[in-house]
Protein backbone atom coordinates (compact mmCIF):
# COMPACT_ATOMS: atom_id res chain seq x y z
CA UNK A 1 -21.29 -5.36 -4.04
CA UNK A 2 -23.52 -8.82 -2.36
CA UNK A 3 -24.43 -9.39 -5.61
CA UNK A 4 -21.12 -8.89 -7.81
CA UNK A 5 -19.37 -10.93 -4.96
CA UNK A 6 -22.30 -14.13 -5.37
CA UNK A 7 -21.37 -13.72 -9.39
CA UNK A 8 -17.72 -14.18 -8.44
CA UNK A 9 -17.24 -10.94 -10.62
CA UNK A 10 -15.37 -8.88 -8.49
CA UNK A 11 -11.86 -7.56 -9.65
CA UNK A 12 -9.95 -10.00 -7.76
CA UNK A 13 -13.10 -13.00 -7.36
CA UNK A 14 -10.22 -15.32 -5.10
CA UNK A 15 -9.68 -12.29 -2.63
CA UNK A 16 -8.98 -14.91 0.04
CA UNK A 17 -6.47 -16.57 -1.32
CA UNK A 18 -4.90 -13.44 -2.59
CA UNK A 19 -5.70 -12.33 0.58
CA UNK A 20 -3.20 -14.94 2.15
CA UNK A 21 -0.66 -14.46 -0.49
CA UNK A 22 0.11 -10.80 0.54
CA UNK A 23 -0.20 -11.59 4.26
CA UNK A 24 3.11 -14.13 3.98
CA UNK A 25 4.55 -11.19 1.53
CA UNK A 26 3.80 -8.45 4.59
CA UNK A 27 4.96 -11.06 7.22
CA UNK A 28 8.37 -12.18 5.26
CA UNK A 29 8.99 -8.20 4.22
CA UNK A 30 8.36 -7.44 8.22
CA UNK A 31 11.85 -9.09 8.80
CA UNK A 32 13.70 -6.62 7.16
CA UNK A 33 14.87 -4.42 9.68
CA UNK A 34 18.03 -3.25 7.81
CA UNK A 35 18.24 0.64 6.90
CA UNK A 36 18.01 3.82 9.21
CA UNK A 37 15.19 6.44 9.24
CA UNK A 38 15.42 9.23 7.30
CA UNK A 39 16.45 11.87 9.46
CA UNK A 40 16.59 15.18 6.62
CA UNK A 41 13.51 14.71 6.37
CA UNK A 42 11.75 15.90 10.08
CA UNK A 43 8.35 14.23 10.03
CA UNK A 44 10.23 10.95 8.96
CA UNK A 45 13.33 11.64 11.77
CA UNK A 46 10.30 11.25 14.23
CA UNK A 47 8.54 7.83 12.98
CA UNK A 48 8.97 4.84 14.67
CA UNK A 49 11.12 2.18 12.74
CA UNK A 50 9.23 -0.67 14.21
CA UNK A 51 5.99 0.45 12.32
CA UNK A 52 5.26 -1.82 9.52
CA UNK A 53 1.86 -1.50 7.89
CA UNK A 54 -0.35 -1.64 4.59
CA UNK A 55 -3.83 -1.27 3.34
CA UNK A 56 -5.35 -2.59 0.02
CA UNK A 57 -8.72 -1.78 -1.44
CA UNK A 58 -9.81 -2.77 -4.99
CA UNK A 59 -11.63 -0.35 -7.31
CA UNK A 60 -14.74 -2.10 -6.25
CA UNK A 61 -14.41 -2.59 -2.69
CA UNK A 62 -12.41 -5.40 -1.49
CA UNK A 63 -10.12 -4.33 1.43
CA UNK A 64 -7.88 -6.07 3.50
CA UNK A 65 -5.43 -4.01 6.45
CA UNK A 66 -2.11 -5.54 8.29
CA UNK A 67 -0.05 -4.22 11.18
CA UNK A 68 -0.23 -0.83 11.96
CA UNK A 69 -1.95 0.36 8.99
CA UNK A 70 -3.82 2.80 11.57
CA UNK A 71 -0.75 5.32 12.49
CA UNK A 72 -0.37 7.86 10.48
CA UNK A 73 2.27 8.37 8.20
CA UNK A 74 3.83 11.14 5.93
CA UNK A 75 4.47 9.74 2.53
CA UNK A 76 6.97 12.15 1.22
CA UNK A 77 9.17 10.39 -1.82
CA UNK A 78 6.17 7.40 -1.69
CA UNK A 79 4.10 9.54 -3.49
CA UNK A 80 6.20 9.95 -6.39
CA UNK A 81 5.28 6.85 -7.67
CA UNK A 82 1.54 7.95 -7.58
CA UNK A 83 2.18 11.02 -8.72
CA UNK A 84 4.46 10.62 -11.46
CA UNK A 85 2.20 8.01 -13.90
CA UNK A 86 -0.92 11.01 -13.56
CA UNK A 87 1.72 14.02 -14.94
CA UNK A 88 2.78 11.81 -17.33
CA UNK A 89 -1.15 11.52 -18.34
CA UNK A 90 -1.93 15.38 -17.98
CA UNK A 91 1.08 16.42 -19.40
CA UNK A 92 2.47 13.45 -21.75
CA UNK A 93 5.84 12.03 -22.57
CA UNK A 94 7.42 14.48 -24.31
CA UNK A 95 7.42 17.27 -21.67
């Protein structure tokens, strides 16, 4: 990775500055404090609402981490949007 990253051919090569850009996106998003937890859901009824984290890591190694992107967390319906794009691969459109 020292020696992509000195070639400036890493997937994003201005990772600070990107870095910075989703750091005022977390901080600005961190204000929104509107909405109630979901409580049919049990393991979500029990988060805290004041927990507001996020991790990023590039395909090749790049990572950056805010707030409390150590707790852990059940994703439930967050998944979806991970899992939908691969059955649409394994399985295709038209089923």
């Amino acid at each position: 990775m020292v020696h992509t990253a000195l070639r400036r051919k890493l997937v994003i090569p201005e990772f600070e500055n990107f870095s910075e850009i989703i750091t005022g996106i977390f901080e600005k998003t961190r204000e929104n404090t509107d909405g109630q937890v979901a409580t049919y859901i049990p393991q979500l009824a029990h988060m805290n609402p004041e927990y507001w984290g996020m991790s990023i890591c590039t395909v090749d190694g790049q990572r950056l981490s805010l707030g409390d992107f150590n707790v852990p967390f059940c994703l439930q319906s967050a998944s979806n949007c991970i899992n939908y794009p691969l059955v649409l691969d394994e399985l295709g459109s038209e089923q």
